[in-house]
N, C-alpha and C. Protein backbone atom coordinates (compact mmCIF):
# COMPACT_ATOMS: atom_id res chain seq x y z
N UNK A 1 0.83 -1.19 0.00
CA UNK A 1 0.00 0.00 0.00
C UNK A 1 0.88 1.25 0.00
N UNK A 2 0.78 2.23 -1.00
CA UNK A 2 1.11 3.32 -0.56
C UNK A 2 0.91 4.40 0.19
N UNK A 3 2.02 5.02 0.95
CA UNK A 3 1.69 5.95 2.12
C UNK A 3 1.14 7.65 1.70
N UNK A 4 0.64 8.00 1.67
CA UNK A 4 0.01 9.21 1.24
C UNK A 4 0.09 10.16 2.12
N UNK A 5 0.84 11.41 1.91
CA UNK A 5 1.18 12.88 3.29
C UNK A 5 -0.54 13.51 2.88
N UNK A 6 -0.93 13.63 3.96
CA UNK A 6 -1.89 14.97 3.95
C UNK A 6 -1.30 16.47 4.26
N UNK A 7 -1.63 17.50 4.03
CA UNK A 7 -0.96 18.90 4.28
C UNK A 7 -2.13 19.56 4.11
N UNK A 8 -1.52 20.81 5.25
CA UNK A 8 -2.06 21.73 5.33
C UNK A 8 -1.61 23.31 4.20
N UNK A 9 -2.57 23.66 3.59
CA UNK A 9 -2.34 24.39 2.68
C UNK A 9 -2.51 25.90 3.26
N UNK A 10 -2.68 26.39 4.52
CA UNK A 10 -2.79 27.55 5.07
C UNK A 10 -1.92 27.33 6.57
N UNK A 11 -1.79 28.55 7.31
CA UNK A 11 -0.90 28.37 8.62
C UNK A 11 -2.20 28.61 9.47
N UNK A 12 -1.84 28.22 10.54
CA UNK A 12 -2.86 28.41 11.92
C UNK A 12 -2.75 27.47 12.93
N UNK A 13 -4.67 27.04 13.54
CA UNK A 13 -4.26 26.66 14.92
C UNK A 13 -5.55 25.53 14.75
N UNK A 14 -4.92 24.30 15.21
CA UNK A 14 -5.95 23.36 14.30
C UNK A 14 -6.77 23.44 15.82
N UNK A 15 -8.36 23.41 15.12
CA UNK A 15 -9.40 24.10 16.17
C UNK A 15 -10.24 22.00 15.83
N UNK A 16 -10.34 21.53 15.34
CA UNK A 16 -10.87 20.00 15.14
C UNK A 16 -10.01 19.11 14.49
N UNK A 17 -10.50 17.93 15.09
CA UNK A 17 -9.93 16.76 14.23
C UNK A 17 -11.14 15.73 13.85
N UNK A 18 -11.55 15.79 12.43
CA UNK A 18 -12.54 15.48 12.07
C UNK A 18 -12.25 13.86 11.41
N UNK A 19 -10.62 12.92 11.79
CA UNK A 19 -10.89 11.43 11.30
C UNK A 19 -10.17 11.55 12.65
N UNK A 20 -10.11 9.96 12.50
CA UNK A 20 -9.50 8.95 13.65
C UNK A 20 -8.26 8.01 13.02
N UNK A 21 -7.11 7.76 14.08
CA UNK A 21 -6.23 6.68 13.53
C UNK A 21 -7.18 5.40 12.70
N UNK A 22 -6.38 5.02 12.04
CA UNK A 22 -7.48 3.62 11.57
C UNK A 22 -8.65 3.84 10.52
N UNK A 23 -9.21 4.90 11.06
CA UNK A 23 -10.79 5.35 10.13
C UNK A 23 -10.22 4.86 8.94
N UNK A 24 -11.47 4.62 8.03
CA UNK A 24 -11.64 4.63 6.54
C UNK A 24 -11.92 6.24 6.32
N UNK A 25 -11.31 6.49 4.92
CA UNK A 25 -12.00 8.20 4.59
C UNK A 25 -11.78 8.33 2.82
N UNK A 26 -12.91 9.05 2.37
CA UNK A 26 -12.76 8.88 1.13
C UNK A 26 -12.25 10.21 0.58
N UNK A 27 -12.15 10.01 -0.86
CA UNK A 27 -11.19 11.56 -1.50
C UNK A 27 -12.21 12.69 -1.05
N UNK A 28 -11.54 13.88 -0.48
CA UNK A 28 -12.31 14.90 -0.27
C UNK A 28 -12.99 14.97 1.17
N UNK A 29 -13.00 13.97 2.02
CA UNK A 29 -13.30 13.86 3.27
C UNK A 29 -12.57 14.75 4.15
N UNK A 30 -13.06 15.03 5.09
CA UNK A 30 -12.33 16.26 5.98
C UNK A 30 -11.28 15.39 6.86
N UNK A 31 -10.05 15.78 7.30
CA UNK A 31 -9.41 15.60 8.34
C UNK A 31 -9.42 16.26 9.58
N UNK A 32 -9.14 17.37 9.34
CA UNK A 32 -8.43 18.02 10.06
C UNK A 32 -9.46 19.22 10.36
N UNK A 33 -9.61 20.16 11.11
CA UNK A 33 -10.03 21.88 10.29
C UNK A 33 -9.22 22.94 11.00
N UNK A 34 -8.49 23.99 10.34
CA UNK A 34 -7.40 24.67 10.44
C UNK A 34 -8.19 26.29 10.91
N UNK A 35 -7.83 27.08 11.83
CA UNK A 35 -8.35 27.97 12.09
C UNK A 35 -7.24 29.01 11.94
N UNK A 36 -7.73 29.90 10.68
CA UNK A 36 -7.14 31.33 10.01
C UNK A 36 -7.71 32.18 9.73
N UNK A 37 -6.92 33.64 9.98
CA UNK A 37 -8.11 34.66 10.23
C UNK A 37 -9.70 34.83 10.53
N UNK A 38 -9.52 33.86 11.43
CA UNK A 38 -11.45 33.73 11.74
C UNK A 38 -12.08 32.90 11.27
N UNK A 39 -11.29 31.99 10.18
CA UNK A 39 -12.27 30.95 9.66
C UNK A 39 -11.95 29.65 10.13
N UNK A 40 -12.75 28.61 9.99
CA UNK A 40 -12.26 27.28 9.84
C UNK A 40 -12.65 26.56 8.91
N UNK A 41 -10.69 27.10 8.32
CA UNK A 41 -10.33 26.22 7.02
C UNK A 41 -10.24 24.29 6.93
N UNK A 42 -11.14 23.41 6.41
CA UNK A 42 -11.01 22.02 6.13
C UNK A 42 -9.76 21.66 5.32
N UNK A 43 -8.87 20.10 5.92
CA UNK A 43 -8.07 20.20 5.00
C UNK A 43 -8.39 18.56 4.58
N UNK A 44 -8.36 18.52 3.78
CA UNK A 44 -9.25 17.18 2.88
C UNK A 44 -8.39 16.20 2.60
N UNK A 45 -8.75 14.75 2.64
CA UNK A 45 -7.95 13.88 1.87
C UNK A 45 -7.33 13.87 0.20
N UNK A 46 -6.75 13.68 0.03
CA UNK A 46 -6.79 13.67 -1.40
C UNK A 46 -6.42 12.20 -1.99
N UNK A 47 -7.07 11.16 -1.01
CA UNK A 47 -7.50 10.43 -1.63
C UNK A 47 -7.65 9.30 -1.04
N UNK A 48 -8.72 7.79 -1.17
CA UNK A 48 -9.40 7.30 -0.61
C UNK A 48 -8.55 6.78 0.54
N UNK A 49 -8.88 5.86 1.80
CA UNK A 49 -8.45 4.87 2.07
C UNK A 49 -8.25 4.72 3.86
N UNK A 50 -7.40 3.99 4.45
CA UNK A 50 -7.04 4.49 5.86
C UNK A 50 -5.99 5.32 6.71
N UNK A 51 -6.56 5.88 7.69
CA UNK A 51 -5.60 7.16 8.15
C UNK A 51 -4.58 5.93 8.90
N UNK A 52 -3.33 6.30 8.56
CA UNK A 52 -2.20 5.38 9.30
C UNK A 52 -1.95 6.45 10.61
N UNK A 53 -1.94 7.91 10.50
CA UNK A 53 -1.35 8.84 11.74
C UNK A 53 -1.98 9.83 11.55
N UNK A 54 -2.00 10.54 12.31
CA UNK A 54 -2.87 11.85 12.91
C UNK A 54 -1.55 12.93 13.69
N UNK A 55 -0.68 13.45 12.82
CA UNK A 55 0.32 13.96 13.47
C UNK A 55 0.09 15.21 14.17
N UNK A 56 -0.85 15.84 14.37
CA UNK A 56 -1.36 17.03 14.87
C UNK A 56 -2.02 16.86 16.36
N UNK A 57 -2.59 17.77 17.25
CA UNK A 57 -3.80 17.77 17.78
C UNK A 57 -4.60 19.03 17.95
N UNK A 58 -5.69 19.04 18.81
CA UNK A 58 -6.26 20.51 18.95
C UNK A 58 -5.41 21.58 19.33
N UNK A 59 -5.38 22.29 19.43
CA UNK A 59 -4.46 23.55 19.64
C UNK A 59 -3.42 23.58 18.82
N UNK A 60 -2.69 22.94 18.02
CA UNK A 60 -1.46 23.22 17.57
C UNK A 60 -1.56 23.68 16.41
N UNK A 61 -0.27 24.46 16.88
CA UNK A 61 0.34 25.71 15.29
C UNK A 61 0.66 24.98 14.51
N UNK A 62 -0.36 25.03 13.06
CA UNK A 62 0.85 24.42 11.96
C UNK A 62 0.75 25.54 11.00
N UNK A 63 2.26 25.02 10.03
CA UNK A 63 2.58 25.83 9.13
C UNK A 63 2.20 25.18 7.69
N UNK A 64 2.08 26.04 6.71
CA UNK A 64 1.82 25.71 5.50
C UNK A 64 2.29 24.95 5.06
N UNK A 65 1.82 24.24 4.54
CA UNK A 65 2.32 22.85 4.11
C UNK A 65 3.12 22.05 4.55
N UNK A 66 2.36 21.64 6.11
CA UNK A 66 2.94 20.67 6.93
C UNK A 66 2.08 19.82 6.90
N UNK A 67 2.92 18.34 7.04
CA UNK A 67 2.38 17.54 7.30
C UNK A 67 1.31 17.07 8.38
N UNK A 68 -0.23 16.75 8.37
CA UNK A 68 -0.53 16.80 9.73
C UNK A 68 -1.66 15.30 9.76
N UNK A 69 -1.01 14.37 8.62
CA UNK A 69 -1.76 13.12 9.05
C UNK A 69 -1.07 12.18 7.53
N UNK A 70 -0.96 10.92 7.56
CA UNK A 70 -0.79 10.68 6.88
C UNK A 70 -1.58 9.19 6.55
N UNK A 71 -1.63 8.33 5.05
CA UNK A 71 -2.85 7.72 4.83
C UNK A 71 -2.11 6.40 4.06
N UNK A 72 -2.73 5.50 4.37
CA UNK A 72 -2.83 4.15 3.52
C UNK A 72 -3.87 4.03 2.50
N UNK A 73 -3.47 4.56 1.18
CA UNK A 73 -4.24 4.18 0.18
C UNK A 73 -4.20 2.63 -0.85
């Protein structure tokens, strides 16, 4: 199986974690949701299968295009 990085495409302060280690999740499914300038930005799979890690949690700063879960497709 190949390992698949998820990333975050904006900086901020991750306010949810919308999968679980293990979960199944399909393309476009939410992971994560990233809170910037007032919003909460979703950052999506890009593509089907199971979450192997969840490298993030609530409160933490990430930066643009960091890694913050990664997937068994």
């Amino acid at each position: 199986m190949a390992e698949i990085k998820i990333v975050t495409e904006v900086a901020g302060r991750v306010c949810a974690i919308a999968a679980s280690n293990g979960g199944e999740i399909g393309i476009g499914d939410d992971v994560v949701f990233v809170e910037a300038m007032k919003m909460e930005i979703p950052v999506a799979s890009p593509a089907a299968g199971r979450i192997k890690s969840i490298l993030v949690s609530v409160d933490d700063v990430v930066a643009e295009g960091q890694t913050i879960a990664t997937l068994e497709a």
